[in-house]
Protein backbone atom coordinates (compact mmCIF):
# COMPACT_ATOMS: atom_id res chain seq x y z
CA UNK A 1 26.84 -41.31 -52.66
CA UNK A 2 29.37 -39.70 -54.73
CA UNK A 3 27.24 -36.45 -54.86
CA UNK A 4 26.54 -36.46 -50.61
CA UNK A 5 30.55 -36.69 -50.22
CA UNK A 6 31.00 -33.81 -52.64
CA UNK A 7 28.65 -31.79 -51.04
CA UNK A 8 29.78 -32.34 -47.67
CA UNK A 9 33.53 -31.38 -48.73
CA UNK A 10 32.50 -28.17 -50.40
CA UNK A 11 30.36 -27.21 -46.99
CA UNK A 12 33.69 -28.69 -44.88
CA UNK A 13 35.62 -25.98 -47.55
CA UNK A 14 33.46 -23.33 -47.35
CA UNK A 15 33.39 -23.70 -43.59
CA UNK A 16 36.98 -23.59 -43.30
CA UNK A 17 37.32 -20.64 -45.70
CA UNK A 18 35.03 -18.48 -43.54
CA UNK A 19 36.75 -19.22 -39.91
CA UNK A 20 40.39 -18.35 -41.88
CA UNK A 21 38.78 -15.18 -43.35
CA UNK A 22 37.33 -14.01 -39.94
CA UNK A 23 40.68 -14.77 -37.89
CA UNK A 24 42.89 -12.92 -40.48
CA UNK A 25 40.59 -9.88 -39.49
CA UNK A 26 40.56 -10.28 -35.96
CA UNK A 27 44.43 -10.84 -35.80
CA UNK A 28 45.25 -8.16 -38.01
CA UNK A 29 43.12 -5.55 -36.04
CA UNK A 30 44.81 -6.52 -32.94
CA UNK A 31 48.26 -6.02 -34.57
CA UNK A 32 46.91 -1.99 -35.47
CA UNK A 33 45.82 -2.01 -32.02
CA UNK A 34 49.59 -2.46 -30.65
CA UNK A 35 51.20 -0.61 -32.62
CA UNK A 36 49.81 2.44 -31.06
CA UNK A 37 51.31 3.98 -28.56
CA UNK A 38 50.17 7.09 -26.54
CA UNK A 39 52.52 9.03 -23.75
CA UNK A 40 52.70 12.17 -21.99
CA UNK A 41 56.06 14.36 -21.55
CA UNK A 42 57.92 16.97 -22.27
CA UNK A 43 59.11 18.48 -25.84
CA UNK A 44 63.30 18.41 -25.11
CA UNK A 45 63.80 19.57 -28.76
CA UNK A 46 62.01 20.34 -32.14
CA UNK A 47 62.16 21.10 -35.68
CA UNK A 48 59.25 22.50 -37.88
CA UNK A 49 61.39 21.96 -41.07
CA UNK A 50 62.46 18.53 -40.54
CA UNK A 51 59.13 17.03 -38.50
CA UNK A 52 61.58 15.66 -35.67
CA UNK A 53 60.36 15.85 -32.30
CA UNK A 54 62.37 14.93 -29.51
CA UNK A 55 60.28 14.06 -26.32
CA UNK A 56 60.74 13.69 -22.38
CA UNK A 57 58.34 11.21 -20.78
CA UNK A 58 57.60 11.22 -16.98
CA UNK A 59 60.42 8.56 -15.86
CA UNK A 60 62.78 10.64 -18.34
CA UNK A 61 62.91 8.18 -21.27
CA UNK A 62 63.85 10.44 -24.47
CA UNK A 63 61.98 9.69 -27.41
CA UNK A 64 62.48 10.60 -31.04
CA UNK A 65 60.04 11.05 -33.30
CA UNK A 66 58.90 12.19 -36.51
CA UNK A 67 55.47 13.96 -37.20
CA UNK A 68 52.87 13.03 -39.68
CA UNK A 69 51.24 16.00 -41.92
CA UNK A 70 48.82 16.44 -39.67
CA UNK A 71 50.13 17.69 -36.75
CA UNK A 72 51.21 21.13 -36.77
CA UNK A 73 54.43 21.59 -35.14
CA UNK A 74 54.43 25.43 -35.63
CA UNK A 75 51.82 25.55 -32.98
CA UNK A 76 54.76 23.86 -30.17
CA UNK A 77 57.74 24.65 -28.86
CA UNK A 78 60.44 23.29 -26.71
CA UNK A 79 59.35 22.97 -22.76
CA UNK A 80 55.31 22.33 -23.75
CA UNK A 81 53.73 19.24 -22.17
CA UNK A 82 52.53 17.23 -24.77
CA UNK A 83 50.21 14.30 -25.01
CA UNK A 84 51.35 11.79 -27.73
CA UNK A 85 50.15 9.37 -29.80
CA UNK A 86 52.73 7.77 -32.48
CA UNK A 87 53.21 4.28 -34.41
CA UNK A 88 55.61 2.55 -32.45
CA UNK A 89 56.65 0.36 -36.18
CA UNK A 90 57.23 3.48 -37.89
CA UNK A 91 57.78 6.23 -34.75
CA UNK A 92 55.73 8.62 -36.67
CA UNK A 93 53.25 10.96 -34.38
CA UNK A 94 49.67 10.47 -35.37
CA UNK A 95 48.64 13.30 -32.92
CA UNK A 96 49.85 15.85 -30.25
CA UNK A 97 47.87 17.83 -27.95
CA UNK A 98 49.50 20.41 -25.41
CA UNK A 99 48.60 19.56 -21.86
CA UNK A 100 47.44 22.96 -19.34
CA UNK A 101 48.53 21.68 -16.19
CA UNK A 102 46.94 23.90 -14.36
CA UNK A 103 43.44 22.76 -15.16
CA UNK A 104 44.44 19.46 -14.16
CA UNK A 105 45.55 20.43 -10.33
């Protein structure tokens, strides 16, 4: 009897275990998820040396933000219309692409 208890404790454990372990991934990947944040505008003001980027989005909100290593802000300049996507925890820019309006009319 002793052993059957034991046995079902350590399936009730491992059980538990398993449905913590998959939860802490699902939650966790939905937190990354969030944190992204992608907007269009216009660059107001920036600075190659530094990595700030100041940008203009369609209802005028000004956001300021700083540029990961990736992006290269030599290839912008102030007036382009950008598509961004930054960490909204850290307001780092993961990627910027200029936008061609005119394609898009």
């Amino acid at each position: 009897m002793k052993k059957s208890l034991l046995k079902r404790l350590l399936s009730m454990f491992f059980v538990c275990l398993l449905m913590f372990a998959f939860t802490e991934t699902v939650f966790s990947k939905e937190s990354n998820d969030t944190s992204l944040i992608k907007v269009a505008g216009i660059i107001t003001d920036i600075s190659p040396d530094t990595g700030k980027v100041a940008i203009a989005d369609n209802t005028g909100m000004a956001i300021s933000l700083k540029a990961s290593l990736d992006v290269k802000l030599k290839d912008f300049k102030a007036g382009d219309n950008v598509f961004v996507e930054y960490d909204k925890l850290s307001g780092i820019i993961l990627s910027m692409v200029k936008q061609d309006l005119q394609q898009q009319n």
